[in-house]
C-alpha atoms as a PDB file:
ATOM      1  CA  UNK A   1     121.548 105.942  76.633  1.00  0.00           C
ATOM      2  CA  UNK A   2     122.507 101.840  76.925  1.00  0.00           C
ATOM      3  CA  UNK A   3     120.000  99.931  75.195  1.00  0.00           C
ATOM      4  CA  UNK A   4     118.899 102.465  72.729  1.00  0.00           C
ATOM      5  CA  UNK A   5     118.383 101.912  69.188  1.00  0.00           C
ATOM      6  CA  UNK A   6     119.873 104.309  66.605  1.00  0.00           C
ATOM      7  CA  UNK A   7     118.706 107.975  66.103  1.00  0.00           C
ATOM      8  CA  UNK A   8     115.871 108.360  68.601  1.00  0.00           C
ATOM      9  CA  UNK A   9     115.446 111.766  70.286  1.00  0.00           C
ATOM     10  CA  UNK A  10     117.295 112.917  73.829  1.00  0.00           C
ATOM     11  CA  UNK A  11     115.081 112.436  76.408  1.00  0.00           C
ATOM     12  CA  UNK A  12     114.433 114.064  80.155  1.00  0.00           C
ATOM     13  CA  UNK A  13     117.445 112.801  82.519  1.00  0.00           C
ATOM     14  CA  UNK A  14     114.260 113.266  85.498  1.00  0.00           C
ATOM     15  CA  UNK A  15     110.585 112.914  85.559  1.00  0.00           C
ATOM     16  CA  UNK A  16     107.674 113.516  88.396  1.00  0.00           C
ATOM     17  CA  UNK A  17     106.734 109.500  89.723  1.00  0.00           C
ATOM     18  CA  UNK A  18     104.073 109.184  92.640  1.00  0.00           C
ATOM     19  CA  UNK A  19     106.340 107.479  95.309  1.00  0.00           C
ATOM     20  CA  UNK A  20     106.519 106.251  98.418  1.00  0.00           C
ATOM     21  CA  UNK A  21     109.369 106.156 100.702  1.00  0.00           C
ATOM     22  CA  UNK A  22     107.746 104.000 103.714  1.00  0.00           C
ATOM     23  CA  UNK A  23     104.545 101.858 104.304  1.00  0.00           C
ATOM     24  CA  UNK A  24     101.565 103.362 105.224  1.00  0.00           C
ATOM     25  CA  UNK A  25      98.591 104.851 104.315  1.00  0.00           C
ATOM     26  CA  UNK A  26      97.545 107.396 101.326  1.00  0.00           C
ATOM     27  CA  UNK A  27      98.896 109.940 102.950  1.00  0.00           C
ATOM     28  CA  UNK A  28     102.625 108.072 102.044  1.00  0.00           C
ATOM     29  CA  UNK A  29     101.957 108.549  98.353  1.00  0.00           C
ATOM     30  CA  UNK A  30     104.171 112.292  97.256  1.00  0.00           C
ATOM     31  CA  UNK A  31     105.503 113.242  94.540  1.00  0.00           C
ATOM     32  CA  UNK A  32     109.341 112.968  93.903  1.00  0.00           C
ATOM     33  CA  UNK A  33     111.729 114.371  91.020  1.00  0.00           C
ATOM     34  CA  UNK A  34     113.549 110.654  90.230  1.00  0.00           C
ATOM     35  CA  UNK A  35     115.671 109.780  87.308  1.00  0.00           C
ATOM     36  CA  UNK A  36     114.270 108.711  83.975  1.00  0.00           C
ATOM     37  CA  UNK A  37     114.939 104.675  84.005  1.00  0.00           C
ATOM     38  CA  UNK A  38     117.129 103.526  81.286  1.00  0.00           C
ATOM     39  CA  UNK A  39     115.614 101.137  78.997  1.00  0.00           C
ATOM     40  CA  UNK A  40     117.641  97.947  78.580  1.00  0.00           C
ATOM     41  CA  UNK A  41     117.685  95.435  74.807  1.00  0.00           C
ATOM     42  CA  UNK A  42     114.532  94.361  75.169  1.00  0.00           C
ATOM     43  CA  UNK A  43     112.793  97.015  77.092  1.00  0.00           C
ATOM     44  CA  UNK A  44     110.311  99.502  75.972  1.00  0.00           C
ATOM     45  CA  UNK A  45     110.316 103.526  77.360  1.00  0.00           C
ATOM     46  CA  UNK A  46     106.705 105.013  77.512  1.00  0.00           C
ATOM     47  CA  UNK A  47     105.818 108.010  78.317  1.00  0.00           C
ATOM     48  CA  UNK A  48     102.899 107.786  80.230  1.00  0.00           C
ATOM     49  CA  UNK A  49      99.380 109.175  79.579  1.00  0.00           C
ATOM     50  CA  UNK A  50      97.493 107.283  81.630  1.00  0.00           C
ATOM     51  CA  UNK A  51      97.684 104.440  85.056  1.00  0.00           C
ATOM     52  CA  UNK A  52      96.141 102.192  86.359  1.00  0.00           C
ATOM     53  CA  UNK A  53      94.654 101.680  89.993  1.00  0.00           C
ATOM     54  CA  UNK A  54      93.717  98.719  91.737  1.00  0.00           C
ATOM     55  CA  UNK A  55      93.550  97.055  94.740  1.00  0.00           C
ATOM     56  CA  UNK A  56      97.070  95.591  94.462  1.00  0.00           C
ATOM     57  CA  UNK A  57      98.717  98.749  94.482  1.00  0.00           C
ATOM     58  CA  UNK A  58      97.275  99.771  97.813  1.00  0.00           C
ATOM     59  CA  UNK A  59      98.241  96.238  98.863  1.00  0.00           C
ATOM     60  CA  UNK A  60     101.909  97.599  97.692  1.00  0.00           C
ATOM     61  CA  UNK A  61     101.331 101.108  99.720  1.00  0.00           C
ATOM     62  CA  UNK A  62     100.866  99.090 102.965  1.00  0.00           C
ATOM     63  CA  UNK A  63     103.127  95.992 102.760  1.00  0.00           C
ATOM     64  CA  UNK A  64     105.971  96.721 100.534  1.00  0.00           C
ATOM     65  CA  UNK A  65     107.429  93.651 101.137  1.00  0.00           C
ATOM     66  CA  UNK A  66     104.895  91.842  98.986  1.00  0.00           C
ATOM     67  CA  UNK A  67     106.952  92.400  96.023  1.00  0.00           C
ATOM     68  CA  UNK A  68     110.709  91.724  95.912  1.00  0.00           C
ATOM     69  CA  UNK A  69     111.916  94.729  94.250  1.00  0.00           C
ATOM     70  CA  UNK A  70     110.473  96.954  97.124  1.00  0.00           C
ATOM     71  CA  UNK A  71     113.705  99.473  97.730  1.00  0.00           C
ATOM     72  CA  UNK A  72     112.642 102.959  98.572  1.00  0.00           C
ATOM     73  CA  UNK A  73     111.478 105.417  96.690  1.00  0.00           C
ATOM     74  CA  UNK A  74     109.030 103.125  95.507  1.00  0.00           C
ATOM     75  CA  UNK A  75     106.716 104.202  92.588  1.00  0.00           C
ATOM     76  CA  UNK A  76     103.786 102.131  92.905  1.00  0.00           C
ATOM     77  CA  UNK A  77     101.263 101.091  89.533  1.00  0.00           C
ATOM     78  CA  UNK A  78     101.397  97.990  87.508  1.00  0.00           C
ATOM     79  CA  UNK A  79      99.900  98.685  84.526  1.00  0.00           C
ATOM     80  CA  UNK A  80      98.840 101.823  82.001  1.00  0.00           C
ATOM     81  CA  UNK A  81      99.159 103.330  78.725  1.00  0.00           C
ATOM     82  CA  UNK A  82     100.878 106.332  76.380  1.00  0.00           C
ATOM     83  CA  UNK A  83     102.976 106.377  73.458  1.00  0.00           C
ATOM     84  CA  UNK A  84     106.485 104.966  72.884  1.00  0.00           C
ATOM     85  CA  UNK A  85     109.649 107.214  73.474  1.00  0.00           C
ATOM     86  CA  UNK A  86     111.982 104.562  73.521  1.00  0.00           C
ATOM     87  CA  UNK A  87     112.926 101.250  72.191  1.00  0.00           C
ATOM     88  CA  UNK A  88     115.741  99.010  73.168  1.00  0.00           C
ATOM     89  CA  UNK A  89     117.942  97.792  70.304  1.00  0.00           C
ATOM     90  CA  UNK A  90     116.496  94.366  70.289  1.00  0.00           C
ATOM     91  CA  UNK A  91     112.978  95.977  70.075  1.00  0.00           C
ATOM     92  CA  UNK A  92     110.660  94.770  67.203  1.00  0.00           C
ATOM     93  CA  UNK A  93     107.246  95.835  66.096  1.00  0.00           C
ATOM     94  CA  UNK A  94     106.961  98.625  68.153  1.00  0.00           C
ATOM     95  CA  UNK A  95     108.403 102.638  66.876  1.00  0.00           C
ATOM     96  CA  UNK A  96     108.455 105.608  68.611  1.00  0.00           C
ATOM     97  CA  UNK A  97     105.335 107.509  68.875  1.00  0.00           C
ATOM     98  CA  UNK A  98     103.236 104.315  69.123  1.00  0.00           C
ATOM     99  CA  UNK A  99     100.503 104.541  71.310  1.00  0.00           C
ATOM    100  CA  UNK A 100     100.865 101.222  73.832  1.00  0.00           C
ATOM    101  CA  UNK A 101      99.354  99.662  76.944  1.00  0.00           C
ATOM    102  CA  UNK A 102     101.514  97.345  78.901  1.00  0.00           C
ATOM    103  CA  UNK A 103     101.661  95.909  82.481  1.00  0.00           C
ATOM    104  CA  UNK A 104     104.280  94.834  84.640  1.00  0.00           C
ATOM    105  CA  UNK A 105     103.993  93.319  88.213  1.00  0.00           C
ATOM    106  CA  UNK A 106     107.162  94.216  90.640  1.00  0.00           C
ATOM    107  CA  UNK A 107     109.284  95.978  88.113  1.00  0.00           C
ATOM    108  CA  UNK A 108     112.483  96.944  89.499  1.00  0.00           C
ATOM    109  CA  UNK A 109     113.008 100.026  87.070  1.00  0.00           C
ATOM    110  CA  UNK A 110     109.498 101.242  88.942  1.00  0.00           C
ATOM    111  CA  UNK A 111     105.770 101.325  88.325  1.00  0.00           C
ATOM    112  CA  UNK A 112     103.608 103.151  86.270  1.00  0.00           C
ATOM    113  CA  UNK A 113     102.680 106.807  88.680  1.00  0.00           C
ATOM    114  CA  UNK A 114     105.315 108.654  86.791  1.00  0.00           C
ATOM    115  CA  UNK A 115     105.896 110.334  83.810  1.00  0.00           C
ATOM    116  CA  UNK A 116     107.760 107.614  81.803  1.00  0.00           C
ATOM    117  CA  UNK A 117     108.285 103.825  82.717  1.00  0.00           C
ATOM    118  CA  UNK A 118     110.337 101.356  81.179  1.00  0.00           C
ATOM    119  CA  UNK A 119     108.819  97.981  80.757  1.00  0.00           C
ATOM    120  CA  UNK A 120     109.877  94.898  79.278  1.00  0.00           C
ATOM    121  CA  UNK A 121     109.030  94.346  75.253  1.00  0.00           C
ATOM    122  CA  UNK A 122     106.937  90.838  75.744  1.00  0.00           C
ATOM    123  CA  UNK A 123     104.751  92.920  78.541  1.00  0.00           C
ATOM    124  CA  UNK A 124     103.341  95.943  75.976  1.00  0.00           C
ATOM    125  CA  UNK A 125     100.890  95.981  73.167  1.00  0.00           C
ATOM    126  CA  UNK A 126      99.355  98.396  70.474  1.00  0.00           C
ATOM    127  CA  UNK A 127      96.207 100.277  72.230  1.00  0.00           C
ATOM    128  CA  UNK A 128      93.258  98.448  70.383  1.00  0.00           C
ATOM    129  CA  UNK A 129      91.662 100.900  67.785  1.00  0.00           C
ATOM    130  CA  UNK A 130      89.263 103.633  69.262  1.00  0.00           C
ATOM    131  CA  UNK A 131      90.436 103.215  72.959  1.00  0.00           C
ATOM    132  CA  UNK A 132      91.316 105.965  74.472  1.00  0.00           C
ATOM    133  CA  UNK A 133      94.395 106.185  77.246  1.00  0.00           C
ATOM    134  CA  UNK A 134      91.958 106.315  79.732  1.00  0.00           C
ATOM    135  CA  UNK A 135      90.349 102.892  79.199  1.00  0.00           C
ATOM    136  CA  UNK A 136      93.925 101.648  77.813  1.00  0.00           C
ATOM    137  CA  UNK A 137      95.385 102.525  80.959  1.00  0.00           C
ATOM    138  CA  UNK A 138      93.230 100.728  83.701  1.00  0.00           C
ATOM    139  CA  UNK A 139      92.423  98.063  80.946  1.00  0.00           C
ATOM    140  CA  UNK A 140      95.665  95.392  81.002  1.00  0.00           C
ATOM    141  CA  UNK A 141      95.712  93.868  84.098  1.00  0.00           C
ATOM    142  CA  UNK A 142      91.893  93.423  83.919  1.00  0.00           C
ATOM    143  CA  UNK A 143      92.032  92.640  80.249  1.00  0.00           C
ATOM    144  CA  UNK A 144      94.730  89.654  80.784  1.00  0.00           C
ATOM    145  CA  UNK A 145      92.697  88.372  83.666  1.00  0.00           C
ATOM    146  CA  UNK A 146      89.757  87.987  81.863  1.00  0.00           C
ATOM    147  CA  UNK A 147      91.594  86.429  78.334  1.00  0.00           C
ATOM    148  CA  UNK A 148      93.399  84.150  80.997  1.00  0.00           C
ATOM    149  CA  UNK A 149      90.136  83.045  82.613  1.00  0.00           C
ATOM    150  CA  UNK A 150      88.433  82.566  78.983  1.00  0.00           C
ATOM    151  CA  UNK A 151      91.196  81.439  76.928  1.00  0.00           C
ATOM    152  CA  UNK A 152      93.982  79.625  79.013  1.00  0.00           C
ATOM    153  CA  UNK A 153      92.070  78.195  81.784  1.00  0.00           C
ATOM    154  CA  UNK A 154      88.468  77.768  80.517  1.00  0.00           C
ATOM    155  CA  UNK A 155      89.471  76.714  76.665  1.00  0.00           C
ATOM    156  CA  UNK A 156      86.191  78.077  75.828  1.00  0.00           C
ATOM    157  CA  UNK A 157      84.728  77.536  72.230  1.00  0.00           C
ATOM    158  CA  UNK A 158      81.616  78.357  70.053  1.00  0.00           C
ATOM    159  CA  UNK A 159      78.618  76.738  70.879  1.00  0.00           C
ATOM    160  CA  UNK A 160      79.585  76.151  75.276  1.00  0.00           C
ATOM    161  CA  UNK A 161      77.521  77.727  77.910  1.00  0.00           C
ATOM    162  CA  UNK A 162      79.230  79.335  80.709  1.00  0.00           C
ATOM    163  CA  UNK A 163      77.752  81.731  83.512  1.00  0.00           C
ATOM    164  CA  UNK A 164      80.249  84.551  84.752  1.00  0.00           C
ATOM    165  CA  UNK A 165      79.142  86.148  88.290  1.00  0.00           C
ATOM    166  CA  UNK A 166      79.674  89.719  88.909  1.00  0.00           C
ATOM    167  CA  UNK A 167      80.005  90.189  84.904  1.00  0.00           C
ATOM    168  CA  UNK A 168      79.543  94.028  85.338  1.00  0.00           C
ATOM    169  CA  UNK A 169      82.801  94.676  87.282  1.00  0.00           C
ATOM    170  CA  UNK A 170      86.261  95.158  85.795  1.00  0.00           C
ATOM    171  CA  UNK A 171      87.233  91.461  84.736  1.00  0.00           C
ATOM    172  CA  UNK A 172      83.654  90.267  84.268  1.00  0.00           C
ATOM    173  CA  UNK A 173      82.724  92.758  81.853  1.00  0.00           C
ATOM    174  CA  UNK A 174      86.066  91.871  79.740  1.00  0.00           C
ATOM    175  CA  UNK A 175      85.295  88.280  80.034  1.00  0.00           C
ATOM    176  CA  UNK A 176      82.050  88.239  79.091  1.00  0.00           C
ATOM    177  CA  UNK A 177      83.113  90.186  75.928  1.00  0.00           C
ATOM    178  CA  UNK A 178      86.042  87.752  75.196  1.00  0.00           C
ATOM    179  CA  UNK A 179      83.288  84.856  75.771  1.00  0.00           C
ATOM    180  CA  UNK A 180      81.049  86.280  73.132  1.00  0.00           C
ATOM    181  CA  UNK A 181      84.239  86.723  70.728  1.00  0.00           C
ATOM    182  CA  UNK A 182      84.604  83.118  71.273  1.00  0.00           C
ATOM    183  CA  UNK A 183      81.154  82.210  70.297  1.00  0.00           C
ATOM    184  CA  UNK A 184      80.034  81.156  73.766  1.00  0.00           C
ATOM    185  CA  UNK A 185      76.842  81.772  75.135  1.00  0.00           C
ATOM    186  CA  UNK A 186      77.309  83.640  78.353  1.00  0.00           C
ATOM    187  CA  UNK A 187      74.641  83.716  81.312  1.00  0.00           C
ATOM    188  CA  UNK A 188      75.800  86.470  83.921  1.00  0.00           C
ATOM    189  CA  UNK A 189      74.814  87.763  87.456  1.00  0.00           C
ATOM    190  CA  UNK A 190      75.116  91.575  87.931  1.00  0.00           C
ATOM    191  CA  UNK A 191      73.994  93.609  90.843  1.00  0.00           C
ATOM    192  CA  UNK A 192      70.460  95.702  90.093  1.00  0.00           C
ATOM    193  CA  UNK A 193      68.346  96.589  87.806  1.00  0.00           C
ATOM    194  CA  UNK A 194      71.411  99.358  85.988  1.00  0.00           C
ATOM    195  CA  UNK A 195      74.157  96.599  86.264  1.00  0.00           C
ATOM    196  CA  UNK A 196      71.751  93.869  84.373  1.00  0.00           C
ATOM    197  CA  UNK A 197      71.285  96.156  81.957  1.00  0.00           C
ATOM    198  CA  UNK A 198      74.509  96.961  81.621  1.00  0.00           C
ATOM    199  CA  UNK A 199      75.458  93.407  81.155  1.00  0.00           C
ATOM    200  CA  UNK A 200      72.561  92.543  78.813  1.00  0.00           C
ATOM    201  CA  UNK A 201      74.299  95.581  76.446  1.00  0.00           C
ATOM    202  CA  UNK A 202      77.644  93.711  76.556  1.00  0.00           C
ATOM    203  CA  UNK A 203      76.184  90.998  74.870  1.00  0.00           C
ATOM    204  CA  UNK A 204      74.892  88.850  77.618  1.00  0.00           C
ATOM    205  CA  UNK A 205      72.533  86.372  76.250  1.00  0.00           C
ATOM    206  CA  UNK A 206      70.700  86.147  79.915  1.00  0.00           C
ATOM    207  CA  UNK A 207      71.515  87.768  83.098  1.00  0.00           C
ATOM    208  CA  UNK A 208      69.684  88.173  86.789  1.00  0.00           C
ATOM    209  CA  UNK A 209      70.266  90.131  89.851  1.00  0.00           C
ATOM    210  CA  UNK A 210      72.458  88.141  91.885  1.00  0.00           C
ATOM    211  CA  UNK A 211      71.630  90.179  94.982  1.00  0.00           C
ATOM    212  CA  UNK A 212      67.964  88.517  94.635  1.00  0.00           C
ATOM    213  CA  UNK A 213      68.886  84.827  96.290  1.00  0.00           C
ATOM    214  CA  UNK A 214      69.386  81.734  94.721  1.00  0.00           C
ATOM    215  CA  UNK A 215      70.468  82.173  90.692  1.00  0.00           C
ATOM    216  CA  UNK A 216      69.392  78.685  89.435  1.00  0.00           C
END
């Protein structure tokens, strides 16, 4: 298989993907029997435990033409997890068997509703210790919004006060847990008595219904 490094196993020449082969609705999403994608130098081949779902994809479903690598059959997801069956020959610090998560938006090999995927190196990571493939898998594209937010955007450091609103949803909870790694102290809005709870277990140092009016 181009790309390959030395002495890994044979894999599947086909795998099932969740595809779609026009826009529309849910109803567009079926299952097809497509070719296993070839990994190139500096791709990575996982087989696929778990995906992602988000608001994006359905975006995808509807409007193909939002990404540029929309050609039909389409297999929609941009991010997920599962261990490594593949490494291109310019891969480093990854082996086969490795359990991974990884992302990656408008991939013209295809997305991640399908058995394998094959995604470039600098987009996958080792699954953080005691995650399982079902958080790993809907984590990344949450995960790097949130470290973007905290980290390149905000610059946040020990000792600054920030507030993060709707900290009990997918990015806010992240965020408010990279805040706290950061030293920050975090004041957060979360909707109801279970979601400010929720938020004061994260770490939260104070939080209040934002449902209830004005938060100041």
């Amino acid at each position: 298989m181009p790309g390959l490094s030395p002495a890994q196993s044979p894999l599947p020449q086909t795998m099932r993907a969740a595809a779609i082969d026009a826009a529309g609705g849910p109803q567009m999403l079926t299952l097809h029997t497509v070719p296993v994608p070839k990994v190139d130098a500096d791709e990575v081949l996982i087989a696929l435990h778990a995906a992602g779902v988000g608001p994006w994809d359905a975006d995808i479903r509807k409007k193909p033409t939002y990404i540029q690598h929309s050609a039909f059959p389409l297999i929609l997801g941009v991010d997920g997890a599962g261990t490594v069956a593949a490494l291109g020959s310019a891969v480093h610090g990854f082996k086969v068997g490795d359990k991974v998560w990884a992302y990656s938006w408008d991939n013209p090999k295809g997305g991640f509703y399908a058995e394998y995927v094959a995604v470039p190196q600098k987009t996958v990571g080792h699954m953080p210790l005691g995650m399982t493939f079902e958080d790993a898998g809907v984590g990344a594209v949450s995960a790097l919004t949130a470290i973007q937010g905290i980290d390149d955007a905000l610059h946040v450091k020990r000792g600054e006060t920030l507030i993060i609103h709707g900290a009990a949803g997918g990015v806010g909870t992240l965020a408010l847990q990279f805040a706290k790694l950061s030293g920050a102290r975090v004041l957060a809005t979360a909707s109801g008595e279970d979601g400010a709870k929720f938020v004061r277990d994260l770490g939260a140092d104070a939080v209040v219904d934002g449902r209830q009016g004005d938060i100041v």
